[in-house]
Each structure stands twice: as C-alpha cells, then as structure tokens.
N, C-alpha and C. Protein backbone atom coordinates (compact mmCIF):
# COMPACT_ATOMS: atom_id res chain seq x y z
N UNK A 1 5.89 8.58 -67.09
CA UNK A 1 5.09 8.99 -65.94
C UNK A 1 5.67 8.33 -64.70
N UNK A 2 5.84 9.17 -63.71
CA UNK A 2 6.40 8.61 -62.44
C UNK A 2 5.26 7.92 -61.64
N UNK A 3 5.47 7.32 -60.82
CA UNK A 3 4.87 6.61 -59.62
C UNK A 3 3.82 7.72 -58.98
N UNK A 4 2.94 7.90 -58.33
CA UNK A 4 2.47 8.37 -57.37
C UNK A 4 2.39 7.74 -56.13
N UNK A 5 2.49 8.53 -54.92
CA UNK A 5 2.95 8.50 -53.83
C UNK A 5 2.04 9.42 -52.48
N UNK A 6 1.38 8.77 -51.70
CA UNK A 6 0.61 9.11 -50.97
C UNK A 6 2.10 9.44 -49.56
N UNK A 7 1.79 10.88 -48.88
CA UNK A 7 2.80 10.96 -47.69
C UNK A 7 2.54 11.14 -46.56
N UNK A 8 2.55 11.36 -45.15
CA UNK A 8 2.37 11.39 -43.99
C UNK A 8 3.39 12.62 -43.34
N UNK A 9 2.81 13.57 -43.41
CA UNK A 9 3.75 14.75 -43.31
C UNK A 9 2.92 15.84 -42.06
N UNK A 10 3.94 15.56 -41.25
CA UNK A 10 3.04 16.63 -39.75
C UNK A 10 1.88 16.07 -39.38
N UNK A 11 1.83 14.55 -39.77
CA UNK A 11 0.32 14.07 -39.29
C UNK A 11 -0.65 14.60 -40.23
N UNK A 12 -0.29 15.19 -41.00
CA UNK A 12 -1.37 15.47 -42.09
C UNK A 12 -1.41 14.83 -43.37
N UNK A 13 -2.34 14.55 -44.14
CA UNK A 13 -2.05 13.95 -45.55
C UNK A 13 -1.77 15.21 -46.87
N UNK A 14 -0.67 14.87 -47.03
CA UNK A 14 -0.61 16.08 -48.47
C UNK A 14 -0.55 14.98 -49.67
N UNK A 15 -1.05 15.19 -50.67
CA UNK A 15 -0.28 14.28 -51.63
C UNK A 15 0.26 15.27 -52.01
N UNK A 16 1.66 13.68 -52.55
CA UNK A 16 2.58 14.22 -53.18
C UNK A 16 2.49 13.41 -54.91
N UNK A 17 3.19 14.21 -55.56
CA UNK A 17 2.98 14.00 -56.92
C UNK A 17 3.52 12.77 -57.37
N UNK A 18 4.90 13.12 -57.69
CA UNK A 18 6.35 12.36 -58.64
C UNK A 18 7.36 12.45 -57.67
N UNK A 19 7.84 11.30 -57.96
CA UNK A 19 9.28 11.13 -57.49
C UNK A 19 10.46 10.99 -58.63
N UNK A 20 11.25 11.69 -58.30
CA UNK A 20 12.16 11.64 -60.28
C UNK A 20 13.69 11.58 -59.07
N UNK A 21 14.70 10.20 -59.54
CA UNK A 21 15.77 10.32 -58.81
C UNK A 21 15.80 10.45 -57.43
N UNK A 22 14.37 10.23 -56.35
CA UNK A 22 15.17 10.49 -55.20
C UNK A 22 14.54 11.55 -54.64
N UNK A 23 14.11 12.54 -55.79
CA UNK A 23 13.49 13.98 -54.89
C UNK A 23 12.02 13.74 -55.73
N UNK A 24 11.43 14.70 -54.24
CA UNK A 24 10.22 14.96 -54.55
C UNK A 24 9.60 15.62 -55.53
N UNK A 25 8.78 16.10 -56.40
CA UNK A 25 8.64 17.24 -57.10
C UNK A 25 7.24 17.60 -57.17
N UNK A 26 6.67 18.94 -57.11
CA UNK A 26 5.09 18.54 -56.66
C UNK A 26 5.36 19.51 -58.13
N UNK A 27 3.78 19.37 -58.62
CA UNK A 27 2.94 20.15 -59.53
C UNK A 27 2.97 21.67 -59.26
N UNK A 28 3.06 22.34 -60.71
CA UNK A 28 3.62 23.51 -59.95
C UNK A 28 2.14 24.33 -60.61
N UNK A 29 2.09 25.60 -60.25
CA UNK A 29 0.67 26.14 -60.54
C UNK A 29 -0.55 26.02 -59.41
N UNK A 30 -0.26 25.28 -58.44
CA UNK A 30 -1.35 25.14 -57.38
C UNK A 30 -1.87 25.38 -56.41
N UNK A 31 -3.06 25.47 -56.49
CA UNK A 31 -3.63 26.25 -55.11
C UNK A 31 -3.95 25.18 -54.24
N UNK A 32 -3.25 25.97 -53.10
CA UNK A 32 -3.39 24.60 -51.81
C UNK A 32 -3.92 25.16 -51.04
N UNK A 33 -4.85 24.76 -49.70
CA UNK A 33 -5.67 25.17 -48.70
C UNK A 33 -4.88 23.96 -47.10
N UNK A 34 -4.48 24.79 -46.95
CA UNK A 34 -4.04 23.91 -45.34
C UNK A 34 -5.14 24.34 -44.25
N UNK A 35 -6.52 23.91 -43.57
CA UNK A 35 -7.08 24.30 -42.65
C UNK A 35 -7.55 22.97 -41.56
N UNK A 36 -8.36 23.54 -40.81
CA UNK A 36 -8.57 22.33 -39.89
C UNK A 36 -8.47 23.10 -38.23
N UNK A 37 -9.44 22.48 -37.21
CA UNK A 37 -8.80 23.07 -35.79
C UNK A 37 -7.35 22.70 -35.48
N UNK A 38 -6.71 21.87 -35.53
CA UNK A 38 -5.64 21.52 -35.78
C UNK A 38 -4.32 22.21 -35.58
N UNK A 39 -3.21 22.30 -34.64
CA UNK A 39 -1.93 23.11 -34.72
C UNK A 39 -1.10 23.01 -35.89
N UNK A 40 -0.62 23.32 -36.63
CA UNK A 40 0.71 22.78 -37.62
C UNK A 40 0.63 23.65 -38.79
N UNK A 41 -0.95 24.44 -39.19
CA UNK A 41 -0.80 24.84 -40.88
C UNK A 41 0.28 25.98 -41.49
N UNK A 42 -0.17 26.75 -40.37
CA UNK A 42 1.11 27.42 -40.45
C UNK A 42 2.65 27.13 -40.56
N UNK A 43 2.91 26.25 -39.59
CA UNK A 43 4.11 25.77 -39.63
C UNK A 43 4.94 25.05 -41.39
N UNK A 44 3.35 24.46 -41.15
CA UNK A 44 3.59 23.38 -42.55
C UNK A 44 3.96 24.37 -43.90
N UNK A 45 3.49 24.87 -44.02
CA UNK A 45 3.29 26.37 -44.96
C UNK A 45 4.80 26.65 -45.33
N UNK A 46 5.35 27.30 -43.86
CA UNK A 46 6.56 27.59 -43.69
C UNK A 46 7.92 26.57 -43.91
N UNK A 47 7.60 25.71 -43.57
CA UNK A 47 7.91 24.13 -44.19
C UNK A 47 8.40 24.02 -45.89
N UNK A 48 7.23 24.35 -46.22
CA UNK A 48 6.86 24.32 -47.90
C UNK A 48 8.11 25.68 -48.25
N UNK A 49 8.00 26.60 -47.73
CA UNK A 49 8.64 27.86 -47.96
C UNK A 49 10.24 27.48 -47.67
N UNK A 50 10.70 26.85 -46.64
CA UNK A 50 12.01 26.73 -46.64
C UNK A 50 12.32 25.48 -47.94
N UNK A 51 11.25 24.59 -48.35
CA UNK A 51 11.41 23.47 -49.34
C UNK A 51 12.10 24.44 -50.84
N UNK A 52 11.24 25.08 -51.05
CA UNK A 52 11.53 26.16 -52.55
C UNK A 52 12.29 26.42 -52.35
N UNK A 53 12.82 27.50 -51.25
CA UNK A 53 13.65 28.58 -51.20
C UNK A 53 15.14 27.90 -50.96
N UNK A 54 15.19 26.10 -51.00
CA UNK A 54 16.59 24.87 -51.14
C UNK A 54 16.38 24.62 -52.79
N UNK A 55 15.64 24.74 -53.46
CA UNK A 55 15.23 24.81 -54.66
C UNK A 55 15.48 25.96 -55.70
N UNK A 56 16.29 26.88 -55.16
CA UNK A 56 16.27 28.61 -55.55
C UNK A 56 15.47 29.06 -56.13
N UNK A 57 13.73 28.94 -55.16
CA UNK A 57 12.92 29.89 -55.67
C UNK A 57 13.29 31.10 -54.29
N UNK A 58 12.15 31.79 -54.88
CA UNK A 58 12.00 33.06 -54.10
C UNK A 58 10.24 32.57 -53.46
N UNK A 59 10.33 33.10 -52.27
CA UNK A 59 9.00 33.19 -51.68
C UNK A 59 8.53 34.13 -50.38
N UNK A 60 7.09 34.89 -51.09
CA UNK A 60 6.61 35.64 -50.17
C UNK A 60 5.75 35.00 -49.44
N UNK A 61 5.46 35.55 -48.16
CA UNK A 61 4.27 35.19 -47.09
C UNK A 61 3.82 36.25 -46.47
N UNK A 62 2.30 36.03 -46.42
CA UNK A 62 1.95 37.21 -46.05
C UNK A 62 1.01 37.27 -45.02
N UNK A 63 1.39 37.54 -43.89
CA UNK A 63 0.65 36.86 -42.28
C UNK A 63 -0.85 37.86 -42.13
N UNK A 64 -1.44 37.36 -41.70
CA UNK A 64 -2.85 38.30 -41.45
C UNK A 64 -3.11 37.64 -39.89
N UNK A 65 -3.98 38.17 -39.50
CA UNK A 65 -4.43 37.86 -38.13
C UNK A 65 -3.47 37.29 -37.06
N UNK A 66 -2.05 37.23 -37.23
CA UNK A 66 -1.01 36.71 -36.86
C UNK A 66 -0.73 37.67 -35.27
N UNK A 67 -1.16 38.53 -34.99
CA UNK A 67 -0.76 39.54 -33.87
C UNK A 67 0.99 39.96 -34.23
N UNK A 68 1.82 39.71 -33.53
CA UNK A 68 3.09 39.99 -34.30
C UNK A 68 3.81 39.32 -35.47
N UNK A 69 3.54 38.11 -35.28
CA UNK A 69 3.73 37.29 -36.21
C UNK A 69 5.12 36.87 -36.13
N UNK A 70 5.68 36.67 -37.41
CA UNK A 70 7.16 36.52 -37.38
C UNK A 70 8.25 37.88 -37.97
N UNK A 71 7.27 38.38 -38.47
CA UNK A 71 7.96 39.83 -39.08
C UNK A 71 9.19 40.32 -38.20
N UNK A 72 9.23 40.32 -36.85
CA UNK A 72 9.86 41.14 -36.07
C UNK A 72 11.11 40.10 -35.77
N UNK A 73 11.49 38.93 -36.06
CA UNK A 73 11.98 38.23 -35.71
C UNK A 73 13.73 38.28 -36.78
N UNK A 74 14.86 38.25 -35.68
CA UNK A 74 15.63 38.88 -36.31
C UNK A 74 16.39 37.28 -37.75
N UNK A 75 16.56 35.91 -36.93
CA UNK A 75 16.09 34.42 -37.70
C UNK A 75 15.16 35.02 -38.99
N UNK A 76 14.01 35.47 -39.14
CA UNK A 76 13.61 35.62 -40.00
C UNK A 76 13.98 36.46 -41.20
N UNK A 77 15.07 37.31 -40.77
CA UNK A 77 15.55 38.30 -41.85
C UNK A 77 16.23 37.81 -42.72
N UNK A 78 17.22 36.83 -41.80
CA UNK A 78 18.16 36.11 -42.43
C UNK A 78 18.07 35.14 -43.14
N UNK A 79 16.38 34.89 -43.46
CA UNK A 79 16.19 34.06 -44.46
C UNK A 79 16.08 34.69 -46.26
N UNK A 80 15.99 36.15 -45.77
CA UNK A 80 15.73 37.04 -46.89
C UNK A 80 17.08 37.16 -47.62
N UNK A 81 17.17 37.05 -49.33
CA UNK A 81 16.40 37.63 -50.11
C UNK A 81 15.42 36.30 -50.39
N UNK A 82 15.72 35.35 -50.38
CA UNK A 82 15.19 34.14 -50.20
C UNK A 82 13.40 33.83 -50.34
N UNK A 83 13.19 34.01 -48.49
CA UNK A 83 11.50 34.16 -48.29
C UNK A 83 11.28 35.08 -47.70
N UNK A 84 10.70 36.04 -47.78
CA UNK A 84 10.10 36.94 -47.45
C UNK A 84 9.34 37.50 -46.74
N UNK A 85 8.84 37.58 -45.32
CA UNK A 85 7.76 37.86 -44.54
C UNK A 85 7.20 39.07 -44.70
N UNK A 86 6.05 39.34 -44.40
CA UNK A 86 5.27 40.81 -44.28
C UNK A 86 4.03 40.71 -43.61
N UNK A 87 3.64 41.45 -42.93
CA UNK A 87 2.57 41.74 -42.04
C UNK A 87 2.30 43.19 -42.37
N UNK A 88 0.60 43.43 -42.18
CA UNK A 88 0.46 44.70 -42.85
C UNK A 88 0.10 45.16 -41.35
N UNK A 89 -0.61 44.35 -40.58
CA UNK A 89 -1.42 44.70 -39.09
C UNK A 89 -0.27 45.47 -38.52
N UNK A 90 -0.98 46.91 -37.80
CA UNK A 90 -0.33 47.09 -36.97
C UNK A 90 -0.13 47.04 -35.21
N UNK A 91 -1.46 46.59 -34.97
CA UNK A 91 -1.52 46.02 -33.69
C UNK A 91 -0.60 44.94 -33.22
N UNK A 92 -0.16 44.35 -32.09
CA UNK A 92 -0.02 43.16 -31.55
C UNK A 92 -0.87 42.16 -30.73
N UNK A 93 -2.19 42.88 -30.58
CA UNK A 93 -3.22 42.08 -30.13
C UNK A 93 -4.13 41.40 -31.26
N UNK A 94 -4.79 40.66 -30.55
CA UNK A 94 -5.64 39.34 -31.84
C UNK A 94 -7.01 40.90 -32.05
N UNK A 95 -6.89 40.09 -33.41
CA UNK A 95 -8.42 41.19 -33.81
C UNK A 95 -9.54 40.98 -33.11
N UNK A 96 -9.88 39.88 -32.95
CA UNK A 96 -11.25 39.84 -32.04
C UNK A 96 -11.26 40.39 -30.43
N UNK A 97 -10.15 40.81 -30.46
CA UNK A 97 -9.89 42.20 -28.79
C UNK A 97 -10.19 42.84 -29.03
N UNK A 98 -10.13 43.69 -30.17
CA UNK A 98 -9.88 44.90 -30.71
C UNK A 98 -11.31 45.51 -30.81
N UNK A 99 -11.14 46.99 -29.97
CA UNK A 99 -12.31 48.21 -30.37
C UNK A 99 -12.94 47.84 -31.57
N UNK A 100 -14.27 48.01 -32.03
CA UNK A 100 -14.69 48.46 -33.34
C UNK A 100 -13.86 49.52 -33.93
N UNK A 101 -13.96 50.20 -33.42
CA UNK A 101 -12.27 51.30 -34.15
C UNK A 101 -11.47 50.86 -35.17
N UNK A 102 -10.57 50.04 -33.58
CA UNK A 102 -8.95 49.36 -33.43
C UNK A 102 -9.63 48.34 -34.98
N UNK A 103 -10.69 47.60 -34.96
CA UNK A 103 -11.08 46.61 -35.90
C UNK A 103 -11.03 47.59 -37.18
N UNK A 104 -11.29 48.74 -37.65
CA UNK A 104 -11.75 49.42 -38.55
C UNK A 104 -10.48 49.07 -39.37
N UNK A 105 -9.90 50.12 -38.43
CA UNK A 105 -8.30 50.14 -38.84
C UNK A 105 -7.45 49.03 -39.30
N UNK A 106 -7.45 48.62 -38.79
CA UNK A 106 -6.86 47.11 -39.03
C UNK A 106 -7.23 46.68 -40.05
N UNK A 107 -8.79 46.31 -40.32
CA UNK A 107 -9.34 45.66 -41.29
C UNK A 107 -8.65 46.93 -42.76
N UNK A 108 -8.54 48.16 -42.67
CA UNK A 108 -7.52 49.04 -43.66
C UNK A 108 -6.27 48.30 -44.10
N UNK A 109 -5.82 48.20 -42.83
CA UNK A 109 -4.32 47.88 -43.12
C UNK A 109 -4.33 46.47 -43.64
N UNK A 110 -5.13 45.75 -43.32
CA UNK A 110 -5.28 44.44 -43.95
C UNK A 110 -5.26 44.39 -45.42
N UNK A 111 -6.54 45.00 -45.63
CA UNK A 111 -6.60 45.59 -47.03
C UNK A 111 -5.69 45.38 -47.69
N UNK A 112 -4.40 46.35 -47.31
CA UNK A 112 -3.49 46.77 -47.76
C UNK A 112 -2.54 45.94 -48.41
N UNK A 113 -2.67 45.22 -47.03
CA UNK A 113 -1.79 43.39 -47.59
C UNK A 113 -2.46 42.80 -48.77
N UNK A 114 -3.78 42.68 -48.74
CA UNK A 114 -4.35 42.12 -49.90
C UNK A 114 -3.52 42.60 -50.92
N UNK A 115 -3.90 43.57 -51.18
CA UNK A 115 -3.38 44.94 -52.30
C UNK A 115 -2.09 44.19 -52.78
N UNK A 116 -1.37 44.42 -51.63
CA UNK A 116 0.40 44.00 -51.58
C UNK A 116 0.04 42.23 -52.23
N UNK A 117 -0.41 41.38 -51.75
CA UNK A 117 -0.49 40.13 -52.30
C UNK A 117 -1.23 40.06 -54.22
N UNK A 118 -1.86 40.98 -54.58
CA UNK A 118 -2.97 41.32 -55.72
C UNK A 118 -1.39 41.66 -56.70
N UNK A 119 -0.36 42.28 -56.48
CA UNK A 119 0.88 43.09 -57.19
C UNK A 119 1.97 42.00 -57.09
N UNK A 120 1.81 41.22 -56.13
CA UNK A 120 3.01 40.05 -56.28
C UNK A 120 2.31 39.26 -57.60
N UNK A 121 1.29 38.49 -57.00
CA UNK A 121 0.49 38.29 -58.02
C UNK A 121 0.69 38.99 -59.83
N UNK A 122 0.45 40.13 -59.76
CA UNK A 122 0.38 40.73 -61.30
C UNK A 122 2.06 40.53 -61.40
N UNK A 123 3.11 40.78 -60.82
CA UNK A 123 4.08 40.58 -61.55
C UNK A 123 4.96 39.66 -60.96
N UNK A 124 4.47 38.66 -60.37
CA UNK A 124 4.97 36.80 -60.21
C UNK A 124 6.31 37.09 -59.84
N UNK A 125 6.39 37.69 -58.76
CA UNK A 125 7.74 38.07 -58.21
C UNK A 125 8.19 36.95 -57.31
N UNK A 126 7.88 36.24 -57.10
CA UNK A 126 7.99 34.97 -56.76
C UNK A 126 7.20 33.42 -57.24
N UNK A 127 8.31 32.18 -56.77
CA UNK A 127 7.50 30.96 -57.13
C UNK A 127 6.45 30.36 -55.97
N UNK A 128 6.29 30.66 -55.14
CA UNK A 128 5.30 30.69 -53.84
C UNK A 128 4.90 31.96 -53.20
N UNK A 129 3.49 31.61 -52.88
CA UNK A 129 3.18 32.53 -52.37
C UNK A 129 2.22 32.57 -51.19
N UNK A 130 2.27 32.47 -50.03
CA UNK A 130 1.94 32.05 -49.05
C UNK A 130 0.75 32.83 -48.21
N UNK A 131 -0.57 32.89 -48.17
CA UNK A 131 -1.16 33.71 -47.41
C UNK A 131 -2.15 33.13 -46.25
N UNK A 132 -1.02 33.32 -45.41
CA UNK A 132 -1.64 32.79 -44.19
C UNK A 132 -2.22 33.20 -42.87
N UNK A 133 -3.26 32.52 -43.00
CA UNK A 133 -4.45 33.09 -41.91
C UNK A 133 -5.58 33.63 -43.19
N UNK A 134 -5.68 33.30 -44.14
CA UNK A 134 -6.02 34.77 -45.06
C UNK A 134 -7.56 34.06 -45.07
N UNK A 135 -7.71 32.56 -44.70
CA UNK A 135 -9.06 32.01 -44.59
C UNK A 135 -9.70 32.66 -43.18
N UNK A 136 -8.97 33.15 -42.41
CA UNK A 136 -9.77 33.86 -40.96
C UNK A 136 -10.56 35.31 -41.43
N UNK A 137 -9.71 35.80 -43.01
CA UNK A 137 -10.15 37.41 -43.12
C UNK A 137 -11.99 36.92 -43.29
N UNK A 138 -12.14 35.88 -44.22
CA UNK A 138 -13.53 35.62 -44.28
C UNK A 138 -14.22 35.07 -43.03
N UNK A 139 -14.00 34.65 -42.02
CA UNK A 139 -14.73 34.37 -40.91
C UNK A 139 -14.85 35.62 -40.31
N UNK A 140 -13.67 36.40 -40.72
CA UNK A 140 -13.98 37.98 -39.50
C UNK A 140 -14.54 38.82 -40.61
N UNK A 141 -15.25 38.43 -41.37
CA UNK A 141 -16.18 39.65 -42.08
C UNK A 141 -15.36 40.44 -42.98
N UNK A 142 -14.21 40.42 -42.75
CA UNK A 142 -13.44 41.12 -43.84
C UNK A 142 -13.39 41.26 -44.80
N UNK A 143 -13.28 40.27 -45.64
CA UNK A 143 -13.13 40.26 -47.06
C UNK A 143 -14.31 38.93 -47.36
N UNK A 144 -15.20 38.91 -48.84
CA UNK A 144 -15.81 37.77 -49.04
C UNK A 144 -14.86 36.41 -49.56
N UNK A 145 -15.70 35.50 -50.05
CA UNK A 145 -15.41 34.34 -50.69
C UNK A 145 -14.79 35.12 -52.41
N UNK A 146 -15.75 35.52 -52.67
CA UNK A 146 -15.79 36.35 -53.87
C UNK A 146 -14.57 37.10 -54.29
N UNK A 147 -14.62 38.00 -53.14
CA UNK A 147 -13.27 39.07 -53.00
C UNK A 147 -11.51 38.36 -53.23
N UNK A 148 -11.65 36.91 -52.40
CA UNK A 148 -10.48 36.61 -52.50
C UNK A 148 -10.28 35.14 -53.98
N UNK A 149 -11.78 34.92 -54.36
CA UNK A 149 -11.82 34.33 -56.14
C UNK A 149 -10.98 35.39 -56.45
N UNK A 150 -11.26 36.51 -56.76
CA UNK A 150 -10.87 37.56 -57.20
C UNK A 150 -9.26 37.98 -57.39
N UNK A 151 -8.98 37.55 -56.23
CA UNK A 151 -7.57 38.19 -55.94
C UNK A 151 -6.92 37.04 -56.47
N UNK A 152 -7.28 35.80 -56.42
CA UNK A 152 -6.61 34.74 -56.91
C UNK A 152 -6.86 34.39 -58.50
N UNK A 153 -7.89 35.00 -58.97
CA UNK A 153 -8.07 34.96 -60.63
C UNK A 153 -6.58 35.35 -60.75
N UNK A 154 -5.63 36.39 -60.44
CA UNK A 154 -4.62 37.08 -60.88
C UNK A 154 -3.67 36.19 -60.98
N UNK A 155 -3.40 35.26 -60.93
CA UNK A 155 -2.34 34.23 -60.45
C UNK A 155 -1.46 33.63 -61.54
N UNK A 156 -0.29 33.97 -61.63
CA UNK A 156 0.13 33.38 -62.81
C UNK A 156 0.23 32.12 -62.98
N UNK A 157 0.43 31.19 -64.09
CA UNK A 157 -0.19 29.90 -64.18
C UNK A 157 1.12 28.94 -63.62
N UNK A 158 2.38 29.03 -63.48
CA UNK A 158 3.20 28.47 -62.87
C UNK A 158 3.69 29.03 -61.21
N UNK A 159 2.67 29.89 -60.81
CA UNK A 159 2.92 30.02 -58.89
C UNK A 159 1.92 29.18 -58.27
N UNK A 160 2.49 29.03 -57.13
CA UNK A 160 2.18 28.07 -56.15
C UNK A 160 1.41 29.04 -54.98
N UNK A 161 0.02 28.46 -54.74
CA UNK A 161 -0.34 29.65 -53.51
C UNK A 161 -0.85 28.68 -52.52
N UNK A 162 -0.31 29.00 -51.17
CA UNK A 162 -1.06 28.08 -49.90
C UNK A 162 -1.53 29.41 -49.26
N UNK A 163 -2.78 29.06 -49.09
CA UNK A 163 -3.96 29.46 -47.96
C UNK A 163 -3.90 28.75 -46.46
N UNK A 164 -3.35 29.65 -45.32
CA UNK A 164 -4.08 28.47 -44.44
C UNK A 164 -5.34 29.24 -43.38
N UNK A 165 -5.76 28.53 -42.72
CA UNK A 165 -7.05 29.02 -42.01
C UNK A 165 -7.74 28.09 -41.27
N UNK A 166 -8.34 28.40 -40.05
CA UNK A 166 -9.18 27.26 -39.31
C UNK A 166 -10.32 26.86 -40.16
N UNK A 167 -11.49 28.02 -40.67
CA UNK A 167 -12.75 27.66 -40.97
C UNK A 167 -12.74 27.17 -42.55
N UNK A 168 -13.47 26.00 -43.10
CA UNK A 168 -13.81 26.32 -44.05
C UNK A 168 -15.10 26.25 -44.76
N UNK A 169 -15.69 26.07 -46.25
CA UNK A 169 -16.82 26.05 -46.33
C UNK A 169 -16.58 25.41 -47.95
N UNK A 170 -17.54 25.00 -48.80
CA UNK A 170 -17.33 24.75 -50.06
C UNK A 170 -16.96 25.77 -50.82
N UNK A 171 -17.13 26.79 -51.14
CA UNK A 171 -17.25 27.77 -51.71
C UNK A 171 -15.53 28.13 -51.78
N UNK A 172 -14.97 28.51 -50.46
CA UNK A 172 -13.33 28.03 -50.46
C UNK A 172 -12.97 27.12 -51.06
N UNK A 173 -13.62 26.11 -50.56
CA UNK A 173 -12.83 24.68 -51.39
C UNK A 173 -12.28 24.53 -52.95
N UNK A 174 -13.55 25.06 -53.03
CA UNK A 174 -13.59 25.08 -55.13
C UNK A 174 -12.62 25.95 -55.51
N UNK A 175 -12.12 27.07 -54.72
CA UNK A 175 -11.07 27.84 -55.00
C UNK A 175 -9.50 27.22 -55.43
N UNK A 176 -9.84 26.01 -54.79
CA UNK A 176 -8.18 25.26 -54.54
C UNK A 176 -7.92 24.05 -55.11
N UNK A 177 -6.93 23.68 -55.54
CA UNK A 177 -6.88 22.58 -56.55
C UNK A 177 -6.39 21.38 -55.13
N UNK A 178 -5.97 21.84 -54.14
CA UNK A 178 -5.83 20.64 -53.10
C UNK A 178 -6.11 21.14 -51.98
N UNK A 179 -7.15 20.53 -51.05
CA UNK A 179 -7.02 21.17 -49.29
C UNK A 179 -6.60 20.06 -48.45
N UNK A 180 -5.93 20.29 -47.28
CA UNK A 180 -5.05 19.76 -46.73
C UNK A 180 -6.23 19.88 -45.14
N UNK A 181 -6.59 19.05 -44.68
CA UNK A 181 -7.38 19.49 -43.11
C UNK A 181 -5.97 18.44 -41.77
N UNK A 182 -5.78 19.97 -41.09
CA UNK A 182 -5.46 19.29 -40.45
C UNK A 182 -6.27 19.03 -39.08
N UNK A 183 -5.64 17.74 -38.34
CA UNK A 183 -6.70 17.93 -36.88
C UNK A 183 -5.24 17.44 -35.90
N UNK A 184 -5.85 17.82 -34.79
CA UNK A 184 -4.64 17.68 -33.82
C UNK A 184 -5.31 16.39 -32.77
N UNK A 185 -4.85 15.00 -32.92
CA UNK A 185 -5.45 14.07 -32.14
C UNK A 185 -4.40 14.06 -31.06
N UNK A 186 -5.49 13.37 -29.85
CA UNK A 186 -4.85 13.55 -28.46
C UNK A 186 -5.03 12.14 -28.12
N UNK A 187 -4.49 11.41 -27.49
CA UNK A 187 -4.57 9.82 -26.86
C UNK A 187 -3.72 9.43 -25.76
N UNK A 188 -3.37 8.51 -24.81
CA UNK A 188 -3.15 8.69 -23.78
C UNK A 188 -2.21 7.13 -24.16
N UNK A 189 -1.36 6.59 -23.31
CA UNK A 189 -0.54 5.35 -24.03
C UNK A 189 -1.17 5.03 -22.71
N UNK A 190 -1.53 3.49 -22.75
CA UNK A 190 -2.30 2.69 -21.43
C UNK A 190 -0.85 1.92 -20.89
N UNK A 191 -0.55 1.43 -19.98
CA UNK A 191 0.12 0.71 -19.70
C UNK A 191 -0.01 -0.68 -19.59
C-alpha cells in the first residue's frame, strides 16, 4: 500500500490517492463533482483531461450551458483523437437570455447531449468522461437529480466521470464518490 497524500491544486483540495515511483495515480472508476462559486472547475476538469490523454487514454467532454464553449476552437481540434469536445447547444447566448422558445429548444438539444453522454457511457468509449456544467442542467429545470442518477447508473466500473457546476445540494453529493468545492478568495497584501 502506498502513502497517501493530501494536494493543493488550483487552490482547491483534490485528494490524491498513491504515489508509485514518482507519479501520481488516482483511483480509477470515480465519480468526481468539481463545484463551488469559485473560477477554475472547468479549467481543472480540462486539466484532468490533458493528465489521461499523457497517459494514452482517450477522453470525451461534454459542455452544456457553455454558450460557445470550446467546440469552435481550432487548439482544440488538435487535441483530437485524443480528447474530445462536443457541445450539443446551438445558441451562443447563455440560456437564461433566452426566449421561452429559444429555452425549449435548447433544453432539446441538450437532451441530446445527454443521450450522446448515456451511449459513451453504454459502450466506454473512453477512460474519462467529462460533463461539464451538467450540475447547472438541474438548477435550470432541465433535467432532475434522478434523471442524471440515472444516466450515471450506466457507467462502466473502470471510467472516470467529473461533473462540474456552481450549485449543489445533497442529493448530488451522494451521486459522487469525491466533490471538490471550489471558492475563489480575494485579499489585498498590506504594506
């Protein structure tokens, strides 16, 4: 049994597992929750995603509430076959702008992503799997607590899934074998 090791990563606390030789190695199979008001979860996420993909896994991400996100970004292609981006939204404005309509729709195409995340899932086409923002679909009424138990029952027992999202509640929590809160502190240096 290796050491355990508490880390300081983006100002946030993640634990980390084992150390074997030098490298890190986290537990594989786990559901992680990155939320908090906080700037970074996203980033951190993406972080985690370039970590695997030096590891030769494969990894999808799948942006929700993102407005353009990174999809369009030409850096991002070139990370492919690697990691993977996808956005199902087709707007570029934040959902809470959006017509009841414009919201209808969207909340479809969202869907859709689910769907698309529910099929990675059934056939573990990757070792991460990243769905981020996917804690906002439940603050915007979209999808329940329930709905996304659901989508995550599917999970094969050696993928890795990070959630990130501002809000959370217990009911999320229990979903995840680790949550990560981040907060963004501000302080002033006195002279």
């Amino acid at each position: 049994m290796h050491p355990r090791k508490d880390c300081d990563i983006l100002s946030m606390y993640i634990e980390c597992n084992f150390w074997e030789y030098g490298v890190l190695f986290m537990e594989k199979g786990r559901i992680q929750i990155y939320s908090g008001e906080g700037h970074g979860k996203s980033p951190a996420a993406l972080g985690r995603a370039i970590q695997s993909a030096c590891e030769g896994e494969y990894v999808v991400i799948i942006q929700f509430l993102k407005g353009r996100g990174l999809t369009e970004s030409e850096f991002v292609k070139r990370l492919e076959p690697e990691i993977k981006i996808f956005r199902f939204e087709k707007s570029a404005e934040d959902f809470s702008q959006l017509s009841d309509e414009r919201k209808e729709e969207e909340s479809r195409n969202i869907r859709n992503g689910l769907n698309f995340a529910r099929k990675i899932l059934n056939t573990g086409e990757c070792s991460l799997l990243i769905l981020d923002e996917v804690l906002g679909l439940i603050d915007n009424g979209i999808i329940t607590v329930e709905e996304l138990k659901n989508l995550l029952s599917g999970k094969p027992e050696e993928m890795d899934i990070i959630m990130t999202g501002i809000s959370l509640n217990d009911r999320v929590c229990a979903l995840a074998d680790q949550v990560t809160k981040v907060d963004t502190m501000h302080f002033k240096i006195w002279d």
